[in-house]
Protein backbone atom coordinates (compact mmCIF):
# COMPACT_ATOMS: atom_id res chain seq x y z
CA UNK A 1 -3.73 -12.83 -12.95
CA UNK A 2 -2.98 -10.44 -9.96
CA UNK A 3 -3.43 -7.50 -11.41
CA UNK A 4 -6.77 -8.87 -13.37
CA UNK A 5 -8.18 -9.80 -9.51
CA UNK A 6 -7.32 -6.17 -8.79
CA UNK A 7 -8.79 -5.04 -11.74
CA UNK A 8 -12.00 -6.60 -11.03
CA UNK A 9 -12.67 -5.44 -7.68
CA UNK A 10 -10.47 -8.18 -5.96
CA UNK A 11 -8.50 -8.46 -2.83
CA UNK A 12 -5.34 -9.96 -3.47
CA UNK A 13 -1.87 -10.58 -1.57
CA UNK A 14 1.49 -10.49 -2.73
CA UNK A 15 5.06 -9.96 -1.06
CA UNK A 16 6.70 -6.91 -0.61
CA UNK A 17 9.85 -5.31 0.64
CA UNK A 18 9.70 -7.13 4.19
CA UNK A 19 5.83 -8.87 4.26
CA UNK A 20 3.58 -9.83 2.53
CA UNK A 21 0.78 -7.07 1.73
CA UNK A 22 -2.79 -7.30 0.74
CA UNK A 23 -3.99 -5.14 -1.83
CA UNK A 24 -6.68 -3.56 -3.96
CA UNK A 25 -7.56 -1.46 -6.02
CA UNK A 26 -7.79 1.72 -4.25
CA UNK A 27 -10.25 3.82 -6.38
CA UNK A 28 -13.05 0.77 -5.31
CA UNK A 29 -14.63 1.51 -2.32
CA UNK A 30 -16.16 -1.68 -2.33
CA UNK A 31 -12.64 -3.79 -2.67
CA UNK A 32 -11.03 -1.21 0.15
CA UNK A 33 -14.18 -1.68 2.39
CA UNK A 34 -13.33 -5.66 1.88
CA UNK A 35 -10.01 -5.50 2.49
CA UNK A 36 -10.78 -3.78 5.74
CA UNK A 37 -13.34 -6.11 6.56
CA UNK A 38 -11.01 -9.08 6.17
CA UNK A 39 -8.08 -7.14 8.63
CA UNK A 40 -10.37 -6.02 10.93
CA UNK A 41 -9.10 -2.92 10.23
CA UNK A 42 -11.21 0.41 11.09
CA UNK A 43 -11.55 2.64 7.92
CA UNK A 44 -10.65 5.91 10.15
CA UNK A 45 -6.74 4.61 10.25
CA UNK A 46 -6.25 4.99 6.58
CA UNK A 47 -4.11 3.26 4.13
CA UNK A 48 -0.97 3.03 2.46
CA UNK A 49 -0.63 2.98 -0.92
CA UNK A 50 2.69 1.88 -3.25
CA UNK A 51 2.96 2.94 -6.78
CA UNK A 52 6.15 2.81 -9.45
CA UNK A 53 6.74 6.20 -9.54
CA UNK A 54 5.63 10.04 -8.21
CA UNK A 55 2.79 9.81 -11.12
CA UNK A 56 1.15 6.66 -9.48
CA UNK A 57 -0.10 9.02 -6.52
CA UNK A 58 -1.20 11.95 -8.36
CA UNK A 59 -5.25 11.99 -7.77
CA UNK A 60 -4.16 11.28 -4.07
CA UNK A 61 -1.80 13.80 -3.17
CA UNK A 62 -1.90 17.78 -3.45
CA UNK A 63 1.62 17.66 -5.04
CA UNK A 64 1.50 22.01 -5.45
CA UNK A 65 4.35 22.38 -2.90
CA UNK A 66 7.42 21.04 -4.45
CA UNK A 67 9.55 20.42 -1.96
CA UNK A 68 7.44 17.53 -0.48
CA UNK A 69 7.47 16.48 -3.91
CA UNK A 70 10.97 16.79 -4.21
CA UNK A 71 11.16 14.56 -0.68
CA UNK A 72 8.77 12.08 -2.52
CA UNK A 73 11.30 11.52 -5.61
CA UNK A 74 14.38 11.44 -3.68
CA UNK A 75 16.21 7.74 -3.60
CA UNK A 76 16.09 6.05 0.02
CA UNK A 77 18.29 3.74 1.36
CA UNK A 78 15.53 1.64 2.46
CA UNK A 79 11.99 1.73 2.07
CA UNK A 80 10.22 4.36 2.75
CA UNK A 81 6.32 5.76 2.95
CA UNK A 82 6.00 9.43 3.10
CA UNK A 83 2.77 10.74 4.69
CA UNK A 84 1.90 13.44 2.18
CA UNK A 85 -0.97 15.97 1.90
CA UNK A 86 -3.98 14.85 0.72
CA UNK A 87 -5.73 15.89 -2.72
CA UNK A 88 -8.97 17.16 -2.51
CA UNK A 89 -10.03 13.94 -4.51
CA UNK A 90 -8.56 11.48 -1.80
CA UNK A 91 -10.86 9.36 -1.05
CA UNK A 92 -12.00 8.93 2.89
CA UNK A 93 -11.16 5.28 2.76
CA UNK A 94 -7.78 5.88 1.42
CA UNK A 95 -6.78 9.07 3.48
CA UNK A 96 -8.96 7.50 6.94
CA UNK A 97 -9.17 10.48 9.35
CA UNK A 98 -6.49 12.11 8.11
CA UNK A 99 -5.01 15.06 6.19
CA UNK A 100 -2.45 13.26 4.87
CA UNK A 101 -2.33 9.81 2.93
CA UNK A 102 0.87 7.59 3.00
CA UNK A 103 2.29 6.39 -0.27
CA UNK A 104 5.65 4.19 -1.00
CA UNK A 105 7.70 4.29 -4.35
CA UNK A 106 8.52 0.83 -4.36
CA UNK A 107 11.91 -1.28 -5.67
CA UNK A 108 10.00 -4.51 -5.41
CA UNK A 109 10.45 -6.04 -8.75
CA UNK A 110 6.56 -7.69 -8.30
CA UNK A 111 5.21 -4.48 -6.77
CA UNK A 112 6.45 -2.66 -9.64
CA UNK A 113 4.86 -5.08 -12.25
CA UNK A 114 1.80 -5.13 -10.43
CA UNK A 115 1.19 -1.47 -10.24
CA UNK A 116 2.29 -1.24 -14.16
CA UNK A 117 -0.09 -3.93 -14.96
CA UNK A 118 -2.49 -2.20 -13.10
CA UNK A 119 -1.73 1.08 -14.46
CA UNK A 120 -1.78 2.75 -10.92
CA UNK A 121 -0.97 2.75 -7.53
CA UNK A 122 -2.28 -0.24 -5.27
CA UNK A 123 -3.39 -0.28 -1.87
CA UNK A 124 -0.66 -1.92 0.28
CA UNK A 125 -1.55 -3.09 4.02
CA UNK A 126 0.75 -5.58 5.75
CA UNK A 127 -1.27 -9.71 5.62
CA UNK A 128 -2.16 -9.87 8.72
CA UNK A 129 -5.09 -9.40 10.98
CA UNK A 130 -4.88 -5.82 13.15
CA UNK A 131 -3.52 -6.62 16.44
CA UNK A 132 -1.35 -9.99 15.09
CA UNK A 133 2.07 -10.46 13.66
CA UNK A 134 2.85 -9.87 9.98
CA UNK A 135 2.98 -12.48 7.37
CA UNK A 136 6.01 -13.43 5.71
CA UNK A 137 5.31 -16.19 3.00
CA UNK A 138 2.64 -17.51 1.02
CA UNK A 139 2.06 -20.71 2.85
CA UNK A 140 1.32 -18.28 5.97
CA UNK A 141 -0.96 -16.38 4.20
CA UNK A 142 -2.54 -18.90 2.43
CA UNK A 143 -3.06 -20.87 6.11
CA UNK A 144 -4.94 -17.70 7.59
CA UNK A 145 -6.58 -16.13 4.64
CA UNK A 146 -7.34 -19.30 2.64
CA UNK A 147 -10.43 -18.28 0.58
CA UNK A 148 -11.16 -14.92 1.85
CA UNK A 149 -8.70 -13.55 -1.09
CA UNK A 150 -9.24 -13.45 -4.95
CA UNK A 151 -5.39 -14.25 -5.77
CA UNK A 152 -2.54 -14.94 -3.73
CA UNK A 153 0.73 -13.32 -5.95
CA UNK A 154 3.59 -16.30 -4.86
CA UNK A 155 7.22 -14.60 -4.22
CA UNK A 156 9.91 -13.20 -2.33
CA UNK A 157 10.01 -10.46 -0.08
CA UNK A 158 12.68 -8.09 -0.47
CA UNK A 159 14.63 -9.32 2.31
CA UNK A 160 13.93 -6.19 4.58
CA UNK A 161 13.51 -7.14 8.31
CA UNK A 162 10.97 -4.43 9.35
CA UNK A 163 8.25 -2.94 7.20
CA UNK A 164 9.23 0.58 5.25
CA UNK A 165 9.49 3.57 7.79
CA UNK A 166 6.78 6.08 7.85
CA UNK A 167 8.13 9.86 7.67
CA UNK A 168 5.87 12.94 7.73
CA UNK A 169 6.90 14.93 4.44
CA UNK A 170 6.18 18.26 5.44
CA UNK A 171 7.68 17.64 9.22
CA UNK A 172 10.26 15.22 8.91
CA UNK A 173 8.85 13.41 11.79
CA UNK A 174 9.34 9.43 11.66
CA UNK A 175 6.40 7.03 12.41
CA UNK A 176 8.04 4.13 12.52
């Protein structure tokens, strides 16, 4: 049922490593533009998307250099989103004002299915409104989003205590 919302144009949360996310499809401009509107999120920050493997992110990235994509494949310790150059087909409200576009290989078991139902990578923003604390169960989700979201995906996190780190590829330099 998830991945159906997504599908069709939905906005949809589910858990993730340490929060819940929300989600979309990120080829719609219309269900990114939603998802935005519903975080009060400005389009210019950009996005982050999770996908089951290297493939999931190829119409995003410009995977020609192969070390970066060598840093992309490599097994983490803990969850990780690599800020990686953006294809020329990236769309703005993916990428925001940037040159690069984050993307996360993720080990959560629902992420995972919900990516292969989809057959792609899914947009992946921490549930919360900008400027407030990050959600960490359905019932707190549920209470602030109620019926601003097409499906709410009921699980676990992953047990992580701080959303993934954020690492520049190319420079090594951590975000968070």
């Amino acid at each position: 049922m998830a991945a159906r919302a997504v599908l069709n144009g939905g906005v949809i949360a589910y858990p993730t490593e340490a929060v819940y996310g929300l989600g979309c499809n990120p080829y719609d401009a219309q269900a990114v533009m939603r998802l935005l509107q519903i975080k009060n999120r400005d389009v210019s920050q950009g996005l982050i998307l999770i996908g089951r493997s290297f493939h999931d992110f190829s119409d995003f990235i410009d995977d020609s250099d192969e070390a970066l994509r060598n840093v992309l494949q490599s097994r983490q310790t803990e969850p990780t989103t690599w800020l990686m150059p953006a294809s020329k087909s990236c769309p703005v409200w993916i990428r925001g004002q940037h040159k690069t576009v984050a993307v996360r290989v993720t080990d959560h078991e629902q992420c995972r299915q919900l990516c292969d139902h989809t057959g792609s990578a899914i947009v992946s923003t921490s549930a919360n409104r900008t400027g407030h604390a990050s959600l960490r169960t359905a019932m707190k989700v549920r209470q602030e989003f109620n019926d601003e979201l097409d499906y709410l995906l009921v699980g676990a996190t992953g047990g992580q205590q701080r959303p993934s780190r954020i690492i520049d590829a190319a420079s090594g330099k951590v975000f968070r």
